[in-house]
C-alpha atoms as a PDB file:
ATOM      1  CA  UNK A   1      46.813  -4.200 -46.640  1.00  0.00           C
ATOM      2  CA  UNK A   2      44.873  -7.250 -47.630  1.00  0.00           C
ATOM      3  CA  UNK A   3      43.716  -7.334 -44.356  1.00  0.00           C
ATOM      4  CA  UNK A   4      42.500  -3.780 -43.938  1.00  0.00           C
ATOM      5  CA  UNK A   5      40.347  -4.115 -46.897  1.00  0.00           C
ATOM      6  CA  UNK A   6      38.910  -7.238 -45.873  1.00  0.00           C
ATOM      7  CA  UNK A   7      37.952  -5.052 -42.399  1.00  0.00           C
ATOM      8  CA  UNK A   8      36.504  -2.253 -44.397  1.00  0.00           C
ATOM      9  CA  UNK A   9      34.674  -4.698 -46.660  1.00  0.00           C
ATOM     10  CA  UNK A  10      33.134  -6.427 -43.451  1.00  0.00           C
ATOM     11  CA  UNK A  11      32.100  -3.732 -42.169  1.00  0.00           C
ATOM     12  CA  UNK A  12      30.822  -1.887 -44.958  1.00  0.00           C
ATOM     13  CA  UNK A  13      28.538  -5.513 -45.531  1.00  0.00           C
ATOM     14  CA  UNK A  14      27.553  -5.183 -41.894  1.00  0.00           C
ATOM     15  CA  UNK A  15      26.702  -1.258 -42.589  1.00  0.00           C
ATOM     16  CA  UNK A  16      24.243  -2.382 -45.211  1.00  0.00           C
ATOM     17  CA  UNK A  17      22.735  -5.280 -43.753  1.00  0.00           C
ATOM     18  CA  UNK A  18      21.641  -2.979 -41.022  1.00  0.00           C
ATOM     19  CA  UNK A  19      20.273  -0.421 -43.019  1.00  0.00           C
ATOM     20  CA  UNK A  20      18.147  -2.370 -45.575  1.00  0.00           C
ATOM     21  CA  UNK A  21      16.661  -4.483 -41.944  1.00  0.00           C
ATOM     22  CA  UNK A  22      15.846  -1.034 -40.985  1.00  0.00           C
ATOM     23  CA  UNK A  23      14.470  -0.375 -44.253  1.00  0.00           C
ATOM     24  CA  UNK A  24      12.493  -3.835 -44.498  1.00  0.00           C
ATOM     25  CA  UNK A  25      10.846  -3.133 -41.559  1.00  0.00           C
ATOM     26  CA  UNK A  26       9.118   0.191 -41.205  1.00  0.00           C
ATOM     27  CA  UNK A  27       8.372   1.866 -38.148  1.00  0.00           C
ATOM     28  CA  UNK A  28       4.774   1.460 -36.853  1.00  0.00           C
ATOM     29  CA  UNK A  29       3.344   4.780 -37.511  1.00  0.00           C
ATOM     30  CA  UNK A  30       1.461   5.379 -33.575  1.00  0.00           C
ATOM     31  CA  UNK A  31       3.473   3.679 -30.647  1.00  0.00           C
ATOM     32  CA  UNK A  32       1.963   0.571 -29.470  1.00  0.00           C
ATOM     33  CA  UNK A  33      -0.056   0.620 -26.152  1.00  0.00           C
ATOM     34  CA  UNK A  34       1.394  -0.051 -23.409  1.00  0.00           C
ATOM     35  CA  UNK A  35       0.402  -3.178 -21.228  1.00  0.00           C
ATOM     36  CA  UNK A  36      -1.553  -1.766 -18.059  1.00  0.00           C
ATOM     37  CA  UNK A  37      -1.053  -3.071 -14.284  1.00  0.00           C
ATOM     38  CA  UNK A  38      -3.779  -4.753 -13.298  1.00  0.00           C
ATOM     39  CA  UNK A  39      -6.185  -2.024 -12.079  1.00  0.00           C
ATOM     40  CA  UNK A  40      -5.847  -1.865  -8.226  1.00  0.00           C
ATOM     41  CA  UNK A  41      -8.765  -2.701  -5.997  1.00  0.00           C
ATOM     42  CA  UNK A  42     -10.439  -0.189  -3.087  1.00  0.00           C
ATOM     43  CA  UNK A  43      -9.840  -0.888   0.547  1.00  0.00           C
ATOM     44  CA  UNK A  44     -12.704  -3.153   0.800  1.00  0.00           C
ATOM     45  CA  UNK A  45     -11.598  -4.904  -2.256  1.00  0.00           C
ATOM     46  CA  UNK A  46      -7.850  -5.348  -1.489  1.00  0.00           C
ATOM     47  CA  UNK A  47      -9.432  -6.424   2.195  1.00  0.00           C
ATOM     48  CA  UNK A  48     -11.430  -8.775   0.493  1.00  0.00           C
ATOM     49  CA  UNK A  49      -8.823 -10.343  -1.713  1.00  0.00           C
ATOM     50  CA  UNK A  50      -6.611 -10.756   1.279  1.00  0.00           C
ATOM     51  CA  UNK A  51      -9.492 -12.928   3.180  1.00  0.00           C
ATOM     52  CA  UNK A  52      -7.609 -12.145   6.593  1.00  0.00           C
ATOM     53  CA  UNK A  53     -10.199  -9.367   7.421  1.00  0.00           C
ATOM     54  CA  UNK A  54     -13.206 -11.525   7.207  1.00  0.00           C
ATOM     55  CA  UNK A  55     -14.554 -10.312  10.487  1.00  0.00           C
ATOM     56  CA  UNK A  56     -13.792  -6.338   9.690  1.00  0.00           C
ATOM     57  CA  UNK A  57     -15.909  -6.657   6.667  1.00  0.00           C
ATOM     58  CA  UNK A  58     -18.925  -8.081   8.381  1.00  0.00           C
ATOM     59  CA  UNK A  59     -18.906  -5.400  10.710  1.00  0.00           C
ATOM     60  CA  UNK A  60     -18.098  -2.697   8.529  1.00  0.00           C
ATOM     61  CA  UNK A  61     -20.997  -4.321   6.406  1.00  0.00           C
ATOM     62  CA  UNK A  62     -22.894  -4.220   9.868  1.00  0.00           C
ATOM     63  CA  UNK A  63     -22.007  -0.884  10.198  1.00  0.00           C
ATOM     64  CA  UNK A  64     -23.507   0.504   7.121  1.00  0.00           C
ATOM     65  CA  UNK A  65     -19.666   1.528   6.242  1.00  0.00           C
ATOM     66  CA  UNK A  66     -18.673  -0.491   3.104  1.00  0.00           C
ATOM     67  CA  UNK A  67     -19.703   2.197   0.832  1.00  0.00           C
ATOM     68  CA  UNK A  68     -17.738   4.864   2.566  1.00  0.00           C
ATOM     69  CA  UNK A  69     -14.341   2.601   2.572  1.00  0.00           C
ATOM     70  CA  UNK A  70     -15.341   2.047  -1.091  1.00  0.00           C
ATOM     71  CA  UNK A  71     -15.393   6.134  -1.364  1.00  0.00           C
ATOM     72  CA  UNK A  72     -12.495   8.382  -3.093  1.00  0.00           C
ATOM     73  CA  UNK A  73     -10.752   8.571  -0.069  1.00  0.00           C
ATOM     74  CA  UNK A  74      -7.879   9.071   0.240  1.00  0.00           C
ATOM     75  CA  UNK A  75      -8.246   6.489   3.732  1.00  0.00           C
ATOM     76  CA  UNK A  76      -5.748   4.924   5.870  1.00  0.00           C
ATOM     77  CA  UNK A  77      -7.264   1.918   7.810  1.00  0.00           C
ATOM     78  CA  UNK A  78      -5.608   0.491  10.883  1.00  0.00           C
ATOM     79  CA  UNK A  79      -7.159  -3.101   9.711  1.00  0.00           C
ATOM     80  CA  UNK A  80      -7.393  -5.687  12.537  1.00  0.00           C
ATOM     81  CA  UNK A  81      -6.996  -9.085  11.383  1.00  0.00           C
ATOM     82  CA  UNK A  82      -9.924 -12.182  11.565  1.00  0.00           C
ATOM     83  CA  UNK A  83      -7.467 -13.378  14.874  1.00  0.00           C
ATOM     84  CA  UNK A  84      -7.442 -10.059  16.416  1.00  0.00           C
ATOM     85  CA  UNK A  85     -11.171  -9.879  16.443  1.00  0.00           C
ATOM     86  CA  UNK A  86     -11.221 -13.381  17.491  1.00  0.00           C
ATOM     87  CA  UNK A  87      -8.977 -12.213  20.688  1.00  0.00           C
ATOM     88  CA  UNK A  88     -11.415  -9.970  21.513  1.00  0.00           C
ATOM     89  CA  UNK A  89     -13.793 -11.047  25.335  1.00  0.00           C
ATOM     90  CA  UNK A  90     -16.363 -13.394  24.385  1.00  0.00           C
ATOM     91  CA  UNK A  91     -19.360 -11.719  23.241  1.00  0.00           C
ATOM     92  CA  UNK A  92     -17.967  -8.406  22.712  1.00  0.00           C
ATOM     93  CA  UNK A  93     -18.244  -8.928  18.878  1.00  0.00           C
ATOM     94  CA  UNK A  94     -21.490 -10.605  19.215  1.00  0.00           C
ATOM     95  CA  UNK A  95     -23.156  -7.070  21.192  1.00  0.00           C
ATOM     96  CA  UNK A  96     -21.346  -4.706  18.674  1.00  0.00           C
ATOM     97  CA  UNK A  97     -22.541  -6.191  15.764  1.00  0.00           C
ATOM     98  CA  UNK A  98     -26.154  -5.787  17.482  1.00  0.00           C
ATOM     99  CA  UNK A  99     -25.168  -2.141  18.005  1.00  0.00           C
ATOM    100  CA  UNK A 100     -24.059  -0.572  14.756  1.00  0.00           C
ATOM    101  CA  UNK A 101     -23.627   3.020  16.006  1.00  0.00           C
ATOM    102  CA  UNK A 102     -21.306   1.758  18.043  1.00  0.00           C
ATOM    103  CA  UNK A 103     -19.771  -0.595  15.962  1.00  0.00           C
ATOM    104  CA  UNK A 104     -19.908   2.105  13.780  1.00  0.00           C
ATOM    105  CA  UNK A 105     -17.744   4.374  16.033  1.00  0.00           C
ATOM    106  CA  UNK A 106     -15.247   1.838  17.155  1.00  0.00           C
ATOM    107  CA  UNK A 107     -14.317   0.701  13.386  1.00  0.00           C
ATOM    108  CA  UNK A 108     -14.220   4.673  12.051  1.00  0.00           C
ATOM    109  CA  UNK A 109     -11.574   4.876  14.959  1.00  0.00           C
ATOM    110  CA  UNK A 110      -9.385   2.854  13.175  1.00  0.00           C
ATOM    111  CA  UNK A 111      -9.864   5.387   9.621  1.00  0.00           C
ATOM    112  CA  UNK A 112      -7.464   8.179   9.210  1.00  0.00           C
ATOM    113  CA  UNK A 113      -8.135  10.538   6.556  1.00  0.00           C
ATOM    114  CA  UNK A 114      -5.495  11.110   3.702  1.00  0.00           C
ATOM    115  CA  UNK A 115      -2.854   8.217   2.911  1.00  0.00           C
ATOM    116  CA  UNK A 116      -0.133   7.787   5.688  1.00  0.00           C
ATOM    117  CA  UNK A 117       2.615   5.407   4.726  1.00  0.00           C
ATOM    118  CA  UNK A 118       4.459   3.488   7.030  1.00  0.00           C
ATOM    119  CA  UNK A 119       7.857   5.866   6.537  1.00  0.00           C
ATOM    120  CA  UNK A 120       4.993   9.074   7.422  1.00  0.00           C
ATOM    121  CA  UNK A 121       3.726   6.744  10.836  1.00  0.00           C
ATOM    122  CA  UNK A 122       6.908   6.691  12.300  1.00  0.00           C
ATOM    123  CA  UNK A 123       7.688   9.698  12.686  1.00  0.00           C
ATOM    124  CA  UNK A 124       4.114  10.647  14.281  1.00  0.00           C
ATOM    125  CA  UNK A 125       3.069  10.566  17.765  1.00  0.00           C
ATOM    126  CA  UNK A 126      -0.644  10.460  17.259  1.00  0.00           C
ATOM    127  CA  UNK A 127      -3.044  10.783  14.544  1.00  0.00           C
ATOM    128  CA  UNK A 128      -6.805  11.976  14.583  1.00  0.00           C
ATOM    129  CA  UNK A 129      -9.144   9.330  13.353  1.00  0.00           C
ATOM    130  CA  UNK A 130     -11.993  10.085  11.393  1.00  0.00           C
ATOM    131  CA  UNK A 131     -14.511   8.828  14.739  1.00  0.00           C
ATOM    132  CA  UNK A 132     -12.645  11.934  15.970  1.00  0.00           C
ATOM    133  CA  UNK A 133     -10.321  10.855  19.259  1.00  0.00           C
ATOM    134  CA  UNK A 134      -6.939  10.647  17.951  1.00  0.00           C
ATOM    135  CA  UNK A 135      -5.082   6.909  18.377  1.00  0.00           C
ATOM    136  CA  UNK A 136      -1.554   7.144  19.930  1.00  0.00           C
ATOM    137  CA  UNK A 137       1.476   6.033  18.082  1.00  0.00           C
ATOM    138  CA  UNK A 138       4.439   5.084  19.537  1.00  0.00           C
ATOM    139  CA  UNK A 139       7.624   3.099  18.192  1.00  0.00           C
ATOM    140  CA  UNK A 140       8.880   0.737  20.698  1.00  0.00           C
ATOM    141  CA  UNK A 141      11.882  -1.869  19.985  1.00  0.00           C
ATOM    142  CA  UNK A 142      11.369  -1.269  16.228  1.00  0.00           C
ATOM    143  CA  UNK A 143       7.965  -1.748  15.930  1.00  0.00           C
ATOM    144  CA  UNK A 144       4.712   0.583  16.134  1.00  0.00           C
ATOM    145  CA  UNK A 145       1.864   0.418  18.435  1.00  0.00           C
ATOM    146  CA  UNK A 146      -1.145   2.071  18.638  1.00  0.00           C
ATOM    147  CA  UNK A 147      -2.595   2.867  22.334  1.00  0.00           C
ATOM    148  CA  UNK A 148       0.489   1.144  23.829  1.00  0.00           C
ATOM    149  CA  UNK A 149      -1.868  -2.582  22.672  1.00  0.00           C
ATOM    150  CA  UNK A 150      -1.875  -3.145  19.326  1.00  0.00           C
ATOM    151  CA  UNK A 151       1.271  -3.747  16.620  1.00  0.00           C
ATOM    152  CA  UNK A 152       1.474  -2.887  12.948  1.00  0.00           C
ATOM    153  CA  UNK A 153       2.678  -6.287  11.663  1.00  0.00           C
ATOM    154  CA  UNK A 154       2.108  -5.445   8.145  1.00  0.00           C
ATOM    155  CA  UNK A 155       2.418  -2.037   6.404  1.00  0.00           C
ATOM    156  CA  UNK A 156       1.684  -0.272   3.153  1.00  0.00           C
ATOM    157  CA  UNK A 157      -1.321  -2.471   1.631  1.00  0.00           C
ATOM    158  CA  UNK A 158      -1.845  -0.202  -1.651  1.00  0.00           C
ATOM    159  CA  UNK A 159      -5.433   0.411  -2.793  1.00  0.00           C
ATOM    160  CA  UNK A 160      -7.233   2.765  -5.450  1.00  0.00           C
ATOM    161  CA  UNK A 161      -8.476   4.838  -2.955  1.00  0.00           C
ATOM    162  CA  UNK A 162      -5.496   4.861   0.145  1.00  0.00           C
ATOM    163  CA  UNK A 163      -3.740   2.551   1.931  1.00  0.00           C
ATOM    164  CA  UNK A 164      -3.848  -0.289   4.460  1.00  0.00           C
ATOM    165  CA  UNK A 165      -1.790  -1.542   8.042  1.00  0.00           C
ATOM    166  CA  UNK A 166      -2.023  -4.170   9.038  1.00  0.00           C
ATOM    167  CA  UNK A 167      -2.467  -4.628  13.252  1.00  0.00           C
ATOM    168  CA  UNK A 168      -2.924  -7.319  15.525  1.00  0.00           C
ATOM    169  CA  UNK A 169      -5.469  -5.960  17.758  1.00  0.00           C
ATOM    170  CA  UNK A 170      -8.824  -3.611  17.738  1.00  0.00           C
ATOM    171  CA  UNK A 171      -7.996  -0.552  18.972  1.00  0.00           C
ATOM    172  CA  UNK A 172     -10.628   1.066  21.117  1.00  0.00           C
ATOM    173  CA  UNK A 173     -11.351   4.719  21.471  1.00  0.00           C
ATOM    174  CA  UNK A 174     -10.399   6.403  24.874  1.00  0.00           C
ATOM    175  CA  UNK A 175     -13.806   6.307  27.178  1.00  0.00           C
ATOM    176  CA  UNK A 176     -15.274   9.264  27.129  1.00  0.00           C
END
């Protein structure tokens, strides 16, 4: 009996402790703000931060295009990286950036329109870039290519305004 009283007493004492903390401290009367996530950059920003894509944003800056992959979007950019450009014939670089229609043409064939995720691109076997000649996908021993040449190595690169892959070569547009 003794014992069952000393139970009841405990937790009758623990009953009231809780309810005069509650008491002591009063709810705050409008929810606190939540933290935010760091605001997310646009393609050209997340490109930038990256600083593997040196190269793509000279020429899209050559290109006149910066403002466009800065745009609402939504974009999906088949980015090449500063060694895929580099792999490129010597010169080839050198003449597009001296011809910025055609630089122009060559970097909006790596653009889709609307945000296509990596689990969307396998499961396509082309898709129409906004230069207008639609780049060939194909998954080969787990991995995709575009145009049978160049490999997504790195996919889903969030931005503000769509999303980035990662590839290891410039793609070219089928001669015309």
């Amino acid at each position: 009996m003794k014992r069952t009283i000393l139970l009841s007493v405990a937790a009758l004492a623990l009953v009231v402790s809780a309810c005069s903390t509650t008491a002591a401290t009063p709810a705050p009367a409008t929810p606190a703000p939540a933290t935010a996530a760091p605001a997310m950059g646009d393609i050209v920003d997340v490109a930038t931060e990256a600083g593997s894509f040196k190269t793509l944003l000279t020429a899209a800056t050559a290109a006149g295009l910066v403002d466009t992959l800065k745009g609402a979007g939504p974009f999906t950019v088949f980015a090449p990286t500063d060694e895929a450009f580099a792999a490129l014939p010597a010169g080839t670089l050198d003449g597009l950036l001296k011809d910025p229609e055609a630089l122009k043409q060559i970097l909006l064939y790596h653009v889709v329109s609307g945000k296509v995720t990596a689990d969307q691109v396998v499961g396509l076997t082309s898709a129409d870039s906004v230069a207008g000649p639609a780049i060939k996908i194909a998954v080969k021993d787990g991995k995709v290519m575009l145009n049978d040449s160049a490999t997504v190595v790195t996919t889903d690169v969030a931005a503000s305004n769509g999303i980035i892959h990662v590839i290891d070569q410039v793609i070219l547009p089928p001669a015309n």
